[in-house]
N, C-alpha and C. Protein backbone atom coordinates (compact mmCIF):
# COMPACT_ATOMS: atom_id res chain seq x y z
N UNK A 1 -130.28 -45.75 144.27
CA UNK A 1 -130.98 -45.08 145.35
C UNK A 1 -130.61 -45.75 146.69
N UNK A 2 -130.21 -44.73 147.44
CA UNK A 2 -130.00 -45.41 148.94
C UNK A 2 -131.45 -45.53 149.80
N UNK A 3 -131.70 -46.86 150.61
CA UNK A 3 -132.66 -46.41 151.17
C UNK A 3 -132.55 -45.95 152.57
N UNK A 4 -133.60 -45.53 152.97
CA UNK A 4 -133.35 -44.35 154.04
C UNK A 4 -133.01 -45.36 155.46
N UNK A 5 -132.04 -44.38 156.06
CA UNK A 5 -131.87 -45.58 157.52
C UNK A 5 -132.20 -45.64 158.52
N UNK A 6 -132.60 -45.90 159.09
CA UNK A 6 -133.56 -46.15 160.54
C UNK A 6 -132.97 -47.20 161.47
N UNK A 7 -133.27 -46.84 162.45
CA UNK A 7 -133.01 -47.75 163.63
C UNK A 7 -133.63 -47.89 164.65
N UNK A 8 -134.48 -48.84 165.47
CA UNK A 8 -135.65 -49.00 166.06
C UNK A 8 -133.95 -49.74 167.43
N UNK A 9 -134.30 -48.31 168.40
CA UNK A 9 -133.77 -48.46 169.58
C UNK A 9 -133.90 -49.56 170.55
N UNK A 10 -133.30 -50.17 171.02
CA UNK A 10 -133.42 -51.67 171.61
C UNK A 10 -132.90 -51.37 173.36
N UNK A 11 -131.91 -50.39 173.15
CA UNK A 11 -130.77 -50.08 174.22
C UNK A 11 -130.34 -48.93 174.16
N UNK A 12 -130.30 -48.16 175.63
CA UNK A 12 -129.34 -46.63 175.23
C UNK A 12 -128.65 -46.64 176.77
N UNK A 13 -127.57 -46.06 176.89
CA UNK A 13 -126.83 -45.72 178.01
C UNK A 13 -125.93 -44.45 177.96
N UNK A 14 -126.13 -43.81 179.20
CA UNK A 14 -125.66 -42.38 179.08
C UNK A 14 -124.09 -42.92 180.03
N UNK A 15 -122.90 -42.72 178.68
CA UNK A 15 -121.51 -42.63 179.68
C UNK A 15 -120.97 -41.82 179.97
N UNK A 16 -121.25 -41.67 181.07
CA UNK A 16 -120.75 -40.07 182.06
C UNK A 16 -118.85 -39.89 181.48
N UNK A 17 -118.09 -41.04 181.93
CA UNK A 17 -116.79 -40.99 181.38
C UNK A 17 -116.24 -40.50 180.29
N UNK A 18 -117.13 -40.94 179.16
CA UNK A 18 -116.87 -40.85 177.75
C UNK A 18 -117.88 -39.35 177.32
N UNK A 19 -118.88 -39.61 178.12
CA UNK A 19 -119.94 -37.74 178.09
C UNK A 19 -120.55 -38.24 176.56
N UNK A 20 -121.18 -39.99 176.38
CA UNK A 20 -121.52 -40.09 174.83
C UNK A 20 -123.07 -41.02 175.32
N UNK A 21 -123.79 -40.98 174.47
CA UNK A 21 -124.73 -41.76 174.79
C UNK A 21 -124.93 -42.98 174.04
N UNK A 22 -124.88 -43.94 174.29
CA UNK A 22 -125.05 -45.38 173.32
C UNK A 22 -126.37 -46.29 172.83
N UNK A 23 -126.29 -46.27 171.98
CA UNK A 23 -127.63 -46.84 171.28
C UNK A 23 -127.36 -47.97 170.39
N UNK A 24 -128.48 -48.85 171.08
CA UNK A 24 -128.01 -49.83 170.14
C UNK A 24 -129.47 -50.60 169.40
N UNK A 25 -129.94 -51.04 168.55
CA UNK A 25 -130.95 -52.09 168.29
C UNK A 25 -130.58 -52.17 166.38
N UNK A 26 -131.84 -52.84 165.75
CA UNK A 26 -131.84 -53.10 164.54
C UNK A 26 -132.34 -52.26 163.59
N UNK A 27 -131.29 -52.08 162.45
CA UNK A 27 -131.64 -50.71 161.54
C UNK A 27 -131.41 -51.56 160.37
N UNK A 28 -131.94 -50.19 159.72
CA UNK A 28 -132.08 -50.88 157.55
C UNK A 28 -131.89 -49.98 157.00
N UNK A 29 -131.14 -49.84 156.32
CA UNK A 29 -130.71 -49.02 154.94
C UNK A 29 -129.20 -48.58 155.48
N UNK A 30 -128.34 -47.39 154.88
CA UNK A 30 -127.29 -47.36 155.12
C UNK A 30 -126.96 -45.74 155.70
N UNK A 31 -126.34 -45.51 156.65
CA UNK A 31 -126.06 -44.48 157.47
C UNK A 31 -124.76 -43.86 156.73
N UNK A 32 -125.42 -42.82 156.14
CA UNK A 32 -124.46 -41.91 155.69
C UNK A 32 -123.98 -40.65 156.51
N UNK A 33 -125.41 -39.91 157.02
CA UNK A 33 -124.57 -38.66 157.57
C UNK A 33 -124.18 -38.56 159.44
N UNK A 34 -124.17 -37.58 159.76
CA UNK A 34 -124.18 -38.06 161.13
C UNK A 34 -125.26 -37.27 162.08
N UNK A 35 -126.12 -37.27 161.31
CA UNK A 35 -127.59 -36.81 162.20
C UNK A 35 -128.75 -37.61 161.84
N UNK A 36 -129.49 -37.82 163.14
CA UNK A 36 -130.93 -38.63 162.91
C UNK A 36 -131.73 -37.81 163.56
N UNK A 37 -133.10 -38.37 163.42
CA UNK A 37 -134.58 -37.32 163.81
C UNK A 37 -135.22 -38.42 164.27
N UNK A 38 -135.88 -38.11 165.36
CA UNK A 38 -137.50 -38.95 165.88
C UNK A 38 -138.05 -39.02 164.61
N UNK A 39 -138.56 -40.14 164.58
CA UNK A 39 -139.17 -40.24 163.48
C UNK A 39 -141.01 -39.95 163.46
N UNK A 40 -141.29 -40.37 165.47
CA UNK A 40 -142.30 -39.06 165.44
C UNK A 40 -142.41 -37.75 165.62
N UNK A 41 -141.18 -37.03 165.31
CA UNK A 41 -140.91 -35.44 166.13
C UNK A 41 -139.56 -35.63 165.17
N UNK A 42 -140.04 -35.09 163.82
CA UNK A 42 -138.58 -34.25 163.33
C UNK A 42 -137.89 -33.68 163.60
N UNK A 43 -138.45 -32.73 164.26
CA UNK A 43 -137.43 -31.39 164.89
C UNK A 43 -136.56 -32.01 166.21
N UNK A 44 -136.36 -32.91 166.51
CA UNK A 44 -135.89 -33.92 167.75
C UNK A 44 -134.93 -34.25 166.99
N UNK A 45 -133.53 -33.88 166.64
CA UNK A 45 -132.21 -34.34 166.06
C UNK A 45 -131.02 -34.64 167.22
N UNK A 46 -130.60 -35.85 167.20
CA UNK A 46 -130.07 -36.03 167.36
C UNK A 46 -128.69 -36.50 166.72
N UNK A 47 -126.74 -36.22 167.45
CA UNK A 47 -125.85 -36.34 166.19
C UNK A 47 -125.10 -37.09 167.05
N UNK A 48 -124.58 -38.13 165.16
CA UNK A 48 -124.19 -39.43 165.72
C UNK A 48 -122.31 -39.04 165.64
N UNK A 49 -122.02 -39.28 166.44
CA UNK A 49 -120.43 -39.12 166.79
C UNK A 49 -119.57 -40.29 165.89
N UNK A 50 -120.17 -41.58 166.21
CA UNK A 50 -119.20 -42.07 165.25
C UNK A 50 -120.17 -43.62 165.47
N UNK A 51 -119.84 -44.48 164.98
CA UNK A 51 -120.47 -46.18 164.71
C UNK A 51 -119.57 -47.23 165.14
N UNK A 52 -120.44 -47.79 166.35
CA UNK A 52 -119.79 -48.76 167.42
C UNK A 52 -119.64 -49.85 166.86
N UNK A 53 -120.73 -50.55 166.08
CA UNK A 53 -120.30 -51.86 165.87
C UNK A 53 -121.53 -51.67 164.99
N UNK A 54 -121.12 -52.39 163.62
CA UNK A 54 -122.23 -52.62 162.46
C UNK A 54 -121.87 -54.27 162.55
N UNK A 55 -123.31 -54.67 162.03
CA UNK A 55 -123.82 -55.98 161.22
C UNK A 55 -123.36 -57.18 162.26
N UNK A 56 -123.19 -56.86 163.74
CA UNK A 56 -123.21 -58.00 164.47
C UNK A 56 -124.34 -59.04 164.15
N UNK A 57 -123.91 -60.37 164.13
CA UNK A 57 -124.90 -61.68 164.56
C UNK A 57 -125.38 -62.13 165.88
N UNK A 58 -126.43 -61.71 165.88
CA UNK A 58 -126.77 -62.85 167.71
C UNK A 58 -126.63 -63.99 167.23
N UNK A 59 -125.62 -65.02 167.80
CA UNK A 59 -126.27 -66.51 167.33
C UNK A 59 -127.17 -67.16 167.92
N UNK A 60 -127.94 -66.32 168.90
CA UNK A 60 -129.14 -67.00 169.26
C UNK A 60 -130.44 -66.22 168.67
N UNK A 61 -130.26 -65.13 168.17
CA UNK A 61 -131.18 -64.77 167.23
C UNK A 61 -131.12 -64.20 166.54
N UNK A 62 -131.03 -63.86 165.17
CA UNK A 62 -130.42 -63.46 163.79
C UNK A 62 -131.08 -62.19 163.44
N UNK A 63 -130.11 -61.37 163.77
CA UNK A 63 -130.72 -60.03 163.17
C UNK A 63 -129.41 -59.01 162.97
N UNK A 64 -129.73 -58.15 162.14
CA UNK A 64 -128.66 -57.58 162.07
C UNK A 64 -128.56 -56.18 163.37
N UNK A 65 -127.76 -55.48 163.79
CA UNK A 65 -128.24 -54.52 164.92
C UNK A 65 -126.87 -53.53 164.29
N UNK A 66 -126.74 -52.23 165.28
CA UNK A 66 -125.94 -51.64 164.95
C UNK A 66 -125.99 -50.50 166.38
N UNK A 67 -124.57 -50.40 166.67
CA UNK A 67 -124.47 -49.85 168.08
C UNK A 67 -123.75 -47.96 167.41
N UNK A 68 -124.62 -46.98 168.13
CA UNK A 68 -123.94 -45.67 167.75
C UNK A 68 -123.55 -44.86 169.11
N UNK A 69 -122.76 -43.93 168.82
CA UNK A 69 -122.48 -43.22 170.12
C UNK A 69 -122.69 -41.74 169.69
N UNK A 70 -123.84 -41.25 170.25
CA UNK A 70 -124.70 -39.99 170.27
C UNK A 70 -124.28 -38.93 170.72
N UNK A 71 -124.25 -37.77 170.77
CA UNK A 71 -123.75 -36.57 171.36
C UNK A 71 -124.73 -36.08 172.67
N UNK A 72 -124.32 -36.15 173.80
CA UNK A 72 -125.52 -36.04 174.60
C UNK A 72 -126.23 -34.75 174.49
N UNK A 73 -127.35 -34.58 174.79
CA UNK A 73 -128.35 -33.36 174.61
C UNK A 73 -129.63 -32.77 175.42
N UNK A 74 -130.70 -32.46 175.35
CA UNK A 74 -131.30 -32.29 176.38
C UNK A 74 -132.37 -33.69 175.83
N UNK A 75 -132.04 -34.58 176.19
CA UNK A 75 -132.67 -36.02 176.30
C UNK A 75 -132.25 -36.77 177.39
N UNK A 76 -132.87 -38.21 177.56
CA UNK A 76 -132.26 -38.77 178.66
C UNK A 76 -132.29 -40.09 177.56
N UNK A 77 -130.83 -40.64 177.94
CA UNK A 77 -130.83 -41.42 177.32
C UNK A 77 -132.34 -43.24 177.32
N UNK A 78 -132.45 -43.28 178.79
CA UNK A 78 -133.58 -44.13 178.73
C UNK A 78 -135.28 -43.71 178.11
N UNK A 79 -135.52 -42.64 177.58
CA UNK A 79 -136.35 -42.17 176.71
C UNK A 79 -136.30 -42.54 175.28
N UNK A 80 -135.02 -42.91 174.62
CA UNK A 80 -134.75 -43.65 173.92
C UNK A 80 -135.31 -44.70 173.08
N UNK A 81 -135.14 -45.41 174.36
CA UNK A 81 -135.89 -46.97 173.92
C UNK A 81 -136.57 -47.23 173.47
N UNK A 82 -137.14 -48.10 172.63
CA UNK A 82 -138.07 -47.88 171.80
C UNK A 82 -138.96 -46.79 170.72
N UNK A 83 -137.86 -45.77 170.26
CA UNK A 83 -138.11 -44.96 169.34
C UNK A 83 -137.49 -45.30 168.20
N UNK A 84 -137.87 -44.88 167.17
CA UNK A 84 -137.34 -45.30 166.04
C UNK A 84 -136.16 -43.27 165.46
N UNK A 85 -134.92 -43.85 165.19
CA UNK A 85 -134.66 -42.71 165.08
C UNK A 85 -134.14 -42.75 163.31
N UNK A 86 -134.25 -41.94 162.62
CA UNK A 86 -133.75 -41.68 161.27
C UNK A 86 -133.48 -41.28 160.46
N UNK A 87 -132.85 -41.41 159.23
CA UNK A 87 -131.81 -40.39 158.94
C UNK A 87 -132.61 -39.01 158.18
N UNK A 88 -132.58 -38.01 158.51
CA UNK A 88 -133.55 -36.88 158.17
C UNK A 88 -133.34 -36.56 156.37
N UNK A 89 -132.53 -36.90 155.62
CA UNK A 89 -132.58 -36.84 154.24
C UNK A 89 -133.63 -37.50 153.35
């Protein structure tokens, strides 16, 4: 059984250049597809384009984090923050 993956938003930035939105904080379980949901507001999907950086170390504080790049939508990326977003399966 996979468990379900989540990621409790730490960081988001909207790149006008790239037209992607970036998210980054600490998640658990394993990211299979490429859509997540508010985890208070299902119907709030957001789709993940592709995975910036898995299983970095802070060496000043140990956690695992994981950076994604989002498809922009009618959100703003600093609304973000501090939501927990996850995988709707």
């Amino acid at each position: 059984m996979v468990d379900l993956f989540k990621v409790n938003v730490e960081f988001a930035m909207y790149l006008q250049s790239a037209n992607v939105v970036v998210i980054t904080g600490k998640y658990e379980g394993q990211l299979t597809g490429n859509v997540l949901v508010d985890a208070n507001n299902l119907a709030k999907k957001f789709v993940v384009n592709n995975v910036v950086h898995m299983k970095y170390k802070n060496p000043e504080q140990i956690k695992d984090t994981i950076s994604l790049n989002l498809q922009p939508d009618d959100f703003e990326a600093d609304e973000l923050v501090g939501k927990c977003l996850i995988s709707p399966d």
